[in-house]
PDB file of N, CA and C in Angstrom:
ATOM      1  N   UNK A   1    -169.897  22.192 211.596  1.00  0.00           N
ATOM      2  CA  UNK A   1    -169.802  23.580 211.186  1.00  0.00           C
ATOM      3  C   UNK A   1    -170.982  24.323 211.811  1.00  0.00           C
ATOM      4  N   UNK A   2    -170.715  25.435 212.453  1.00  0.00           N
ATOM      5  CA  UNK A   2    -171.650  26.580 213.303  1.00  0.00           C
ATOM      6  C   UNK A   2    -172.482  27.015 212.174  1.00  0.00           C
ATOM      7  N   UNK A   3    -173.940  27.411 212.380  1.00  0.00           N
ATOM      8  CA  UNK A   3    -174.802  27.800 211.436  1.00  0.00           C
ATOM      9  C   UNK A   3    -174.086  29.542 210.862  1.00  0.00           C
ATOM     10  N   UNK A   4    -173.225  30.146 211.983  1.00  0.00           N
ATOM     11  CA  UNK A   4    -172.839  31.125 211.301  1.00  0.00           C
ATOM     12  C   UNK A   4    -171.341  31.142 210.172  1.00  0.00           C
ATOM     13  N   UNK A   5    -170.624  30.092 210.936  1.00  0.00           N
ATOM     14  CA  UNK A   5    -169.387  29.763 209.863  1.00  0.00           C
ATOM     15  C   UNK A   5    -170.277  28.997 208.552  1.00  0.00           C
ATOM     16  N   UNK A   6    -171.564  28.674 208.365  1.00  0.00           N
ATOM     17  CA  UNK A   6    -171.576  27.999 207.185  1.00  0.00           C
ATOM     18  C   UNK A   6    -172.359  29.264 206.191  1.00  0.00           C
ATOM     19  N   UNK A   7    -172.928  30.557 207.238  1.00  0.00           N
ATOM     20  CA  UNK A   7    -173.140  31.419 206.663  1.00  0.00           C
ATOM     21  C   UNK A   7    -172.223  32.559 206.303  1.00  0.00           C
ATOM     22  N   UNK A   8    -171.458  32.416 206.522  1.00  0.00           N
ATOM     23  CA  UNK A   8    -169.706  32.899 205.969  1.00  0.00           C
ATOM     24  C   UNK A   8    -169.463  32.514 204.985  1.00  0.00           C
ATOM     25  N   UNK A   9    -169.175  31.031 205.101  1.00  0.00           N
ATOM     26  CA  UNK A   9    -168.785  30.300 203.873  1.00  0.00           C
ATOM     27  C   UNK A   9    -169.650  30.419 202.312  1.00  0.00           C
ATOM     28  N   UNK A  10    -170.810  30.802 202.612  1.00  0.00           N
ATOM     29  CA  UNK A  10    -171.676  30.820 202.091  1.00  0.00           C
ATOM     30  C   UNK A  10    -171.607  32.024 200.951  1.00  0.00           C
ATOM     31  N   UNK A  11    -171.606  32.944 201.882  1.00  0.00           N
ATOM     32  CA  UNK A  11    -171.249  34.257 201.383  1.00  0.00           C
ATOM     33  C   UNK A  11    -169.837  34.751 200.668  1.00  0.00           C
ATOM     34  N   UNK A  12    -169.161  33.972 201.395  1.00  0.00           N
ATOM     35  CA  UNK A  12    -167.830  34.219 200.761  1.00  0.00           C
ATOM     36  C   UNK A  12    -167.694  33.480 199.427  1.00  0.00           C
ATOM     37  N   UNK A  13    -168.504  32.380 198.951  1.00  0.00           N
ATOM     38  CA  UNK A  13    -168.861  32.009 197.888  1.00  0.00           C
ATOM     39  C   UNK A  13    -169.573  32.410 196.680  1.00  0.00           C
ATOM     40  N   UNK A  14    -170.281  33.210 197.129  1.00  0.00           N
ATOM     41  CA  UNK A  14    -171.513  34.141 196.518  1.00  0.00           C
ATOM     42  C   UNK A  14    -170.509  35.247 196.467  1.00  0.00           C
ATOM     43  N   UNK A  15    -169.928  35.743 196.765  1.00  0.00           N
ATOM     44  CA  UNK A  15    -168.744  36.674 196.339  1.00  0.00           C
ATOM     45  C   UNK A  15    -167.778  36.530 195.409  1.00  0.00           C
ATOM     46  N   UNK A  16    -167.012  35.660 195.206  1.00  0.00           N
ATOM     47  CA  UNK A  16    -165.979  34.860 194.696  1.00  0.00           C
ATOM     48  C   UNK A  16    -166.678  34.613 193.079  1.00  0.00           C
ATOM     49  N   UNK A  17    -168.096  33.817 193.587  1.00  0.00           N
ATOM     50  CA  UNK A  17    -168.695  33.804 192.249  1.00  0.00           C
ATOM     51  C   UNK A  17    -169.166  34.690 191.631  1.00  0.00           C
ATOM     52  N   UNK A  18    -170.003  35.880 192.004  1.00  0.00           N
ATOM     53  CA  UNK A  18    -170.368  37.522 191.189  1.00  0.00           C
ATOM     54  C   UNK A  18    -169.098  37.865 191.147  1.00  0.00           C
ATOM     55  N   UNK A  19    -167.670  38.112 191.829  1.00  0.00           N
ATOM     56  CA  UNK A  19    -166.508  38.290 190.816  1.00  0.00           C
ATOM     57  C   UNK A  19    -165.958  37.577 189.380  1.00  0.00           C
ATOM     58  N   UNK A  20    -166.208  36.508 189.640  1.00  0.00           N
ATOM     59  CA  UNK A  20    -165.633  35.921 188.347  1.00  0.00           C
ATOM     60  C   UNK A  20    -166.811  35.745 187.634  1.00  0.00           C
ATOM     61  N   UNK A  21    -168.006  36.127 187.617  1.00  0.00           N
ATOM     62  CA  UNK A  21    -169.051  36.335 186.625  1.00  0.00           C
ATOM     63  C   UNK A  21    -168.667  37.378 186.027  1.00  0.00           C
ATOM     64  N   UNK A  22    -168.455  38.604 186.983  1.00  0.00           N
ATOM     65  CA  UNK A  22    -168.921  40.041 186.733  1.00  0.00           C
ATOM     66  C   UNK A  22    -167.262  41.070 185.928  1.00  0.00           C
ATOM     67  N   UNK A  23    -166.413  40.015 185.787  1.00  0.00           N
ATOM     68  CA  UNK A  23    -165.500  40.022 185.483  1.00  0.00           C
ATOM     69  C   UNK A  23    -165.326  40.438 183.701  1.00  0.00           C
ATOM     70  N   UNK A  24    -165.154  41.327 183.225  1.00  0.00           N
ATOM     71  CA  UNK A  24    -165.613  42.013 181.654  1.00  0.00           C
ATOM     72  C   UNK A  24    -164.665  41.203 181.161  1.00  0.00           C
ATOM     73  N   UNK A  25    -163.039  41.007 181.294  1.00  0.00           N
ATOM     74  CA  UNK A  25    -162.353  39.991 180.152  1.00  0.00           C
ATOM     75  C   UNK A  25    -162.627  38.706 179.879  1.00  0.00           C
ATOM     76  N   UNK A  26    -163.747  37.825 181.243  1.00  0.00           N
ATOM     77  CA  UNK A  26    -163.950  36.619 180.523  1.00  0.00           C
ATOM     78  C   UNK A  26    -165.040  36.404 179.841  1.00  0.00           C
ATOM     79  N   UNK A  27    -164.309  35.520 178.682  1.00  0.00           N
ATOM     80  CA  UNK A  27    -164.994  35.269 177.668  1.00  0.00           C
ATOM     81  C   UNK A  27    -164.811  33.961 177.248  1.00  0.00           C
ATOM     82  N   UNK A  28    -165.609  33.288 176.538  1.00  0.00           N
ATOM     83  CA  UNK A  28    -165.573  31.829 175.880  1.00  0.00           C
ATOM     84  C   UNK A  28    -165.760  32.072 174.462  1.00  0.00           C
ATOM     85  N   UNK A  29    -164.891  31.073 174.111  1.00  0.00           N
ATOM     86  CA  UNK A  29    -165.283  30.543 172.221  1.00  0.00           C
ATOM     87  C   UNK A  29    -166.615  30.026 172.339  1.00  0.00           C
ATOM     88  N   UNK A  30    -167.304  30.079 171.645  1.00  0.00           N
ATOM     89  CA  UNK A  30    -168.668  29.536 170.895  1.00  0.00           C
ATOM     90  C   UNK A  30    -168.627  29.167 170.089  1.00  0.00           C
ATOM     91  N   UNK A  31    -168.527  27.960 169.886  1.00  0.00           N
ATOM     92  CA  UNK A  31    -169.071  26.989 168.311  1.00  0.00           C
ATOM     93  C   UNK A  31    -170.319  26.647 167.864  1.00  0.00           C
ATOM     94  N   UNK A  32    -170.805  26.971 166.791  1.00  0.00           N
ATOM     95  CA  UNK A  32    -171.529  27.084 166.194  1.00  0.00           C
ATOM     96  C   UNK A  32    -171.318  26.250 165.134  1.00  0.00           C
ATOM     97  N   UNK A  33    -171.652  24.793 165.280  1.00  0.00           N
ATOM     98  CA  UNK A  33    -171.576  24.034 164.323  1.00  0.00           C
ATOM     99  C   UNK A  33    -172.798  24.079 163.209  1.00  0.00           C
ATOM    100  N   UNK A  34    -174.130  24.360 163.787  1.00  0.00           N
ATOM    101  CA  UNK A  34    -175.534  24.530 162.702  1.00  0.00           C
ATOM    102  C   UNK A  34    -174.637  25.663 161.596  1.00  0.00           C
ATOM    103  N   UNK A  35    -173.843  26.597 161.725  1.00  0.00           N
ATOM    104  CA  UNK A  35    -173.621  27.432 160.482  1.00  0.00           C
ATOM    105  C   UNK A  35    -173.023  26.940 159.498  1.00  0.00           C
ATOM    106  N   UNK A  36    -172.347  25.316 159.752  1.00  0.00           N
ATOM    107  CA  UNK A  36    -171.651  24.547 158.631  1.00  0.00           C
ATOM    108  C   UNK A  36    -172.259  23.263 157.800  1.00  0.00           C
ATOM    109  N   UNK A  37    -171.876  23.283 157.025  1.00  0.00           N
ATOM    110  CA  UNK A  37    -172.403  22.249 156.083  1.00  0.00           C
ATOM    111  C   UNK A  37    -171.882  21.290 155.575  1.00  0.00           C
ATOM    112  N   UNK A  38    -172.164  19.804 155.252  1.00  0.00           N
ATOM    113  CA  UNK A  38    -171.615  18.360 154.598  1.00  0.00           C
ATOM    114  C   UNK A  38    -170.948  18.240 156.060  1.00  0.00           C
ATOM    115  N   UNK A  39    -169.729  17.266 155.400  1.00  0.00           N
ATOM    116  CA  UNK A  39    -168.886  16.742 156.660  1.00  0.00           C
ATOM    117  C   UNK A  39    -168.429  17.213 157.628  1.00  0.00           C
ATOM    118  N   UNK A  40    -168.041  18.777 157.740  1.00  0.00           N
ATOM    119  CA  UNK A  40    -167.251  19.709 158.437  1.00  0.00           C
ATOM    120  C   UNK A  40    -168.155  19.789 159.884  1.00  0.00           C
ATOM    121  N   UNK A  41    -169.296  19.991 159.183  1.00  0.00           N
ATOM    122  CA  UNK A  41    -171.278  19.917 160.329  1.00  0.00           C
ATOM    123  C   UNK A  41    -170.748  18.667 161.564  1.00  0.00           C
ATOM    124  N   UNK A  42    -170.643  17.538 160.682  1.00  0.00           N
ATOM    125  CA  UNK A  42    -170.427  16.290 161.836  1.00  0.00           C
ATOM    126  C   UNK A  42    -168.883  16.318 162.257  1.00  0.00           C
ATOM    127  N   UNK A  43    -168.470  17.126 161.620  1.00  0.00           N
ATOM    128  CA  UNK A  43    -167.169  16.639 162.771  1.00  0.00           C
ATOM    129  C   UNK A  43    -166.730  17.900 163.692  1.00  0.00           C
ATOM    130  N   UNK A  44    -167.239  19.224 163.589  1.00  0.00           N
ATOM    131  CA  UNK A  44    -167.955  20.154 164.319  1.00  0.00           C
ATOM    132  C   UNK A  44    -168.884  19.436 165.167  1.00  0.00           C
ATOM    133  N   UNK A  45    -169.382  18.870 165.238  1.00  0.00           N
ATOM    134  CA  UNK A  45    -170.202  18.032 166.627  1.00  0.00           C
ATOM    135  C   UNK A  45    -169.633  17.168 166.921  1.00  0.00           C
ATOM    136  N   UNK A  46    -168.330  16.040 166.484  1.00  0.00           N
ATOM    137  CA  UNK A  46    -168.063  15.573 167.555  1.00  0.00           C
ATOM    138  C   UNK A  46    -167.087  15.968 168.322  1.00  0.00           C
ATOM    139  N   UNK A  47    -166.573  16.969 167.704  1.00  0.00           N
ATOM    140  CA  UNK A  47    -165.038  17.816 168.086  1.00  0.00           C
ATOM    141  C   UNK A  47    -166.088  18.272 169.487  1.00  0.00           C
ATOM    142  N   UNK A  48    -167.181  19.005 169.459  1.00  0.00           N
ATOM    143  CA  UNK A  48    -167.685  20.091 170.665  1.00  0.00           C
ATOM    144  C   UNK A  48    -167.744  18.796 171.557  1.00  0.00           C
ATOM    145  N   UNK A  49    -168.488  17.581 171.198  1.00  0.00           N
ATOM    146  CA  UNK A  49    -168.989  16.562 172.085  1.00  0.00           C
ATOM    147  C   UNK A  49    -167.741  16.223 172.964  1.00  0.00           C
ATOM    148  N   UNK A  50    -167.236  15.992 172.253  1.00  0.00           N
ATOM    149  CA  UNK A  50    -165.771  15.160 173.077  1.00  0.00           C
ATOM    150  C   UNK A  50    -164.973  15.864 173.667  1.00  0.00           C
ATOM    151  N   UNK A  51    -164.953  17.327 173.631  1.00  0.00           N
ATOM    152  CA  UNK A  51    -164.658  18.758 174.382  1.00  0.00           C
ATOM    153  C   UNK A  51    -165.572  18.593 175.696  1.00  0.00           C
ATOM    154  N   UNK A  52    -166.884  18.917 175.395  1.00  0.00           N
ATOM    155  CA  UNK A  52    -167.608  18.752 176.468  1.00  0.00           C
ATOM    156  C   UNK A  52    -167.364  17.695 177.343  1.00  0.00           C
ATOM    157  N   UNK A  53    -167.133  16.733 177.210  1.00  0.00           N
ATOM    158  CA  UNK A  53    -166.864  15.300 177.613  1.00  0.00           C
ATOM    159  C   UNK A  53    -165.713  15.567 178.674  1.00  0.00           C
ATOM    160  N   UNK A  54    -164.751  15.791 177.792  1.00  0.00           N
ATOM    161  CA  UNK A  54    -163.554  16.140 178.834  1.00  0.00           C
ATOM    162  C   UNK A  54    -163.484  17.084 179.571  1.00  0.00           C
ATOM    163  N   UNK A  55    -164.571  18.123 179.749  1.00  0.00           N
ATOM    164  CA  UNK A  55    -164.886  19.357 180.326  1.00  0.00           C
ATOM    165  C   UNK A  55    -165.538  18.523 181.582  1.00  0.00           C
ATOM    166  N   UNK A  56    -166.519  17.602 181.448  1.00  0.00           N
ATOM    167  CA  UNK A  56    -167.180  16.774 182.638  1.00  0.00           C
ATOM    168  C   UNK A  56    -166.506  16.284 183.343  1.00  0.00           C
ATOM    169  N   UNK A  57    -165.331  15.475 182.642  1.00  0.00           N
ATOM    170  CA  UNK A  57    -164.698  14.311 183.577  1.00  0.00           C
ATOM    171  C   UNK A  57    -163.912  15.218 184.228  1.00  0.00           C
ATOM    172  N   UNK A  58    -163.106  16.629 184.198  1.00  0.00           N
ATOM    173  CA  UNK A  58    -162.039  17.501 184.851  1.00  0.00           C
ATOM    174  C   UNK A  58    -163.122  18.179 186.005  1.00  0.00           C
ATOM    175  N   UNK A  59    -164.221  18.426 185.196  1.00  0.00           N
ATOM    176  CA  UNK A  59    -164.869  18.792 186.447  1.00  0.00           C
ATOM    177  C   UNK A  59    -165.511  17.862 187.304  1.00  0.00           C
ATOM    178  N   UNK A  60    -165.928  16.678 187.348  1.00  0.00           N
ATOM    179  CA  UNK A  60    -165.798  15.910 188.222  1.00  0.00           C
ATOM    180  C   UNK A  60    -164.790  15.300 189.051  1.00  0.00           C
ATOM    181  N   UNK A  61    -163.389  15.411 188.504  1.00  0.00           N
ATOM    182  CA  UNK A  61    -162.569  14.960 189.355  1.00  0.00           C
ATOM    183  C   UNK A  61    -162.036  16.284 190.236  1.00  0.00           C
ATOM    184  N   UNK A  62    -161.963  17.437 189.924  1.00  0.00           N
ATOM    185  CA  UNK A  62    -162.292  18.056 190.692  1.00  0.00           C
ATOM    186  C   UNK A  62    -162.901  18.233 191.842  1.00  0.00           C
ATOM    187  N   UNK A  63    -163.982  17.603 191.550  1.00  0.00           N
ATOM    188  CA  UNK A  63    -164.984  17.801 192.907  1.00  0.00           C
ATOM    189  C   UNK A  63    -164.686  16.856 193.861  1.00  0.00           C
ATOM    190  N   UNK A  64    -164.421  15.344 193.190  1.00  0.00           N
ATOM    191  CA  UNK A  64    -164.236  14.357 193.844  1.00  0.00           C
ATOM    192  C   UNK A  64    -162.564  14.541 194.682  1.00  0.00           C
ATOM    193  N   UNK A  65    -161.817  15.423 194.259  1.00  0.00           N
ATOM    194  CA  UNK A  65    -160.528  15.444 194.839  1.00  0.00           C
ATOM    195  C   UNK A  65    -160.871  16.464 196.175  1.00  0.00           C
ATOM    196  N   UNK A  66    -161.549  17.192 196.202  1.00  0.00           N
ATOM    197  CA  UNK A  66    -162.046  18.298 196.672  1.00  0.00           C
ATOM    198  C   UNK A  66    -162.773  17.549 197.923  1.00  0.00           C
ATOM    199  N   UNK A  67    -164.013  16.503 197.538  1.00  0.00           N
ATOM    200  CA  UNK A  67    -164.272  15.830 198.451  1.00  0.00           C
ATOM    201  C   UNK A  67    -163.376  14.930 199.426  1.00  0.00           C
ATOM    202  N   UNK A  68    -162.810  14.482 198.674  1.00  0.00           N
ATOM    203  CA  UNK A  68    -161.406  13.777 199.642  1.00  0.00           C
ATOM    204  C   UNK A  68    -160.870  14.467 200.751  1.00  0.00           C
ATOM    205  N   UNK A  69    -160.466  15.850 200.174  1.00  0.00           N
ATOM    206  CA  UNK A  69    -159.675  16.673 200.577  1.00  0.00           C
ATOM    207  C   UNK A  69    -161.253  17.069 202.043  1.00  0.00           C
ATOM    208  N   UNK A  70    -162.080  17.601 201.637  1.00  0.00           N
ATOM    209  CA  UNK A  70    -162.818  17.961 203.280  1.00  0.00           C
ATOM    210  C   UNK A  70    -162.905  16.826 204.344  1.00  0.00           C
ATOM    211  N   UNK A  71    -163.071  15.592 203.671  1.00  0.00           N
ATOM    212  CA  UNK A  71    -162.938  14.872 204.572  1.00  0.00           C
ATOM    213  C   UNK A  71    -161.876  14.333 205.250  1.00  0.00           C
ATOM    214  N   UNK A  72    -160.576  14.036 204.568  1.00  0.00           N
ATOM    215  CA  UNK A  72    -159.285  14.308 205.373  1.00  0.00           C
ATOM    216  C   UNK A  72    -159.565  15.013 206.620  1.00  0.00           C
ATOM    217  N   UNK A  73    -159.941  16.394 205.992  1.00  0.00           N
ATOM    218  CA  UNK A  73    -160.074  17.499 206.869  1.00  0.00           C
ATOM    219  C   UNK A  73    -160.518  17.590 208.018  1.00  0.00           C
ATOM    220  N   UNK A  74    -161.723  16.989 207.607  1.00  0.00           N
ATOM    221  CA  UNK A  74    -162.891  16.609 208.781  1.00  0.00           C
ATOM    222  C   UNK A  74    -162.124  15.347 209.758  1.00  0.00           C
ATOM    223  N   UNK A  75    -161.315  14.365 209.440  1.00  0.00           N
ATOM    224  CA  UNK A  75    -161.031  13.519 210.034  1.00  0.00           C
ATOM    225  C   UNK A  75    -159.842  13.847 211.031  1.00  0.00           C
ATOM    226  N   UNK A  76    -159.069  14.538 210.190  1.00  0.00           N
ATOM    227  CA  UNK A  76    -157.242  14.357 210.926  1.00  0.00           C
ATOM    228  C   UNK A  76    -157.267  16.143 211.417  1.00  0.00           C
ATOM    229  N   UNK A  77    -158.323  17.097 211.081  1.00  0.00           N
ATOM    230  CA  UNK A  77    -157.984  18.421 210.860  1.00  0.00           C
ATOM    231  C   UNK A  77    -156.477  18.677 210.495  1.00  0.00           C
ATOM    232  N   UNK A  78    -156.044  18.463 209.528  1.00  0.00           N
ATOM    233  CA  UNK A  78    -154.998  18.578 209.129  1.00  0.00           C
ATOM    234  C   UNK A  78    -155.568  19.039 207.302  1.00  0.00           C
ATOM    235  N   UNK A  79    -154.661  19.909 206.852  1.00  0.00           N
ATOM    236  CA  UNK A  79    -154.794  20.292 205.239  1.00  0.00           C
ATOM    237  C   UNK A  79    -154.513  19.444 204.378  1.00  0.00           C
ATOM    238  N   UNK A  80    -154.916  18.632 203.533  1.00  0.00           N
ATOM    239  CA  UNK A  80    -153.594  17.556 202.335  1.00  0.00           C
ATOM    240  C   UNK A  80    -152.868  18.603 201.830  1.00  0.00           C
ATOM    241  N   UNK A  81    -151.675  18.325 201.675  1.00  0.00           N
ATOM    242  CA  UNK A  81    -150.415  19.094 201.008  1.00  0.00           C
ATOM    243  C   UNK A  81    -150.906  19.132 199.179  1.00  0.00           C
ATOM    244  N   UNK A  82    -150.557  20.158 198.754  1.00  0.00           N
ATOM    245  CA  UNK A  82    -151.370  20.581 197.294  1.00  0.00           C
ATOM    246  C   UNK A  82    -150.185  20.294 196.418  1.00  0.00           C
ATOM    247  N   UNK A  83    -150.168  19.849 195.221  1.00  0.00           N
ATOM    248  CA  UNK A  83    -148.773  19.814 194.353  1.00  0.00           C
ATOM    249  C   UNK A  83    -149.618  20.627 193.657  1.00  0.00           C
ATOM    250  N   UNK A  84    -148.052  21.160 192.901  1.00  0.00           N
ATOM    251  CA  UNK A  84    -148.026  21.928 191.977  1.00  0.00           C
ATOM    252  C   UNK A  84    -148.020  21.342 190.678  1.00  0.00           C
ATOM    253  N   UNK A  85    -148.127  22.117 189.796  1.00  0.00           N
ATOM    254  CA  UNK A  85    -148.719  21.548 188.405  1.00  0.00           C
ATOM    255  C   UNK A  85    -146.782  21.326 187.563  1.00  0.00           C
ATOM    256  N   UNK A  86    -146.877  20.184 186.869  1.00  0.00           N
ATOM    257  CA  UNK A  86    -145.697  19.628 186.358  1.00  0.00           C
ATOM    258  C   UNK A  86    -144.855  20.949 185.782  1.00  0.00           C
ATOM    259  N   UNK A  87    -143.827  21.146 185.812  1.00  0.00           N
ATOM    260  CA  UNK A  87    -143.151  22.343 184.667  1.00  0.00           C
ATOM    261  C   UNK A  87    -142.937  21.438 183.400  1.00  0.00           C
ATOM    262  N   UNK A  88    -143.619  22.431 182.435  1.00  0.00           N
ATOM    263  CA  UNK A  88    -143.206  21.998 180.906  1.00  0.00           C
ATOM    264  C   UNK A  88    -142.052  22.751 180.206  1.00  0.00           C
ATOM    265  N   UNK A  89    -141.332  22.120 179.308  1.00  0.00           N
ATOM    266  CA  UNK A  89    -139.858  22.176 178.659  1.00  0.00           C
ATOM    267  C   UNK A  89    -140.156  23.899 178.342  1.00  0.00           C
ATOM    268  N   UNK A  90    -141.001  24.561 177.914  1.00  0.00           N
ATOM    269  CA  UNK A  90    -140.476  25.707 178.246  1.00  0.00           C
ATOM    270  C   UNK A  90    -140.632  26.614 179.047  1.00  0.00           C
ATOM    271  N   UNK A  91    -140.582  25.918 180.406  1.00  0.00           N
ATOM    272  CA  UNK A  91    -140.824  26.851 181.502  1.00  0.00           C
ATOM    273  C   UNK A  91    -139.170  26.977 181.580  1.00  0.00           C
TER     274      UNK A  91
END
């Protein structure tokens, strides 16, 4: 990659990302498990934990599919073909 295509890429990233920062409808739930008390407290933490958890492993395989995918790239210059996401019964 040319020092100026990686300063493209670069930028076009830094773009992409101040849009979907700067974006006013997104928003996240926040849990706030410290505001609860007795049992509800611990299972409010492991509910977030094991959320988070599965938040890691999607975003790591992500990346790792992603990596696959440049290096294909890099090898065959050819794109991997993308599937689409399963249709569910009420699509």
């Amino acid at each position: 990659m040319t020092p100026t295509r990686r300063r493209t890429v670069q930028l076009a990233g830094a773009l992409v990302l101040a849009g979907v920062v700067g974006v006013p409808r997104y928003a996240s739930a926040q849990v706030n498990c410290d505001t609860m008390v007795g049992p509800a407290r611990s299972d409010c933490s492991m509910g977030a934990a094991r959320v988070q958890g599965q938040k890691s492993e999607i975003a790591a395989t992500v990346a790792r599919q992603r990596t696959d995918a440049a290096n294909l790239y890099r090898v065959t210059r050819k794109r991997p073909k993308t599937m689409s996401a399963p249709k569910t019964v009420g699509d």
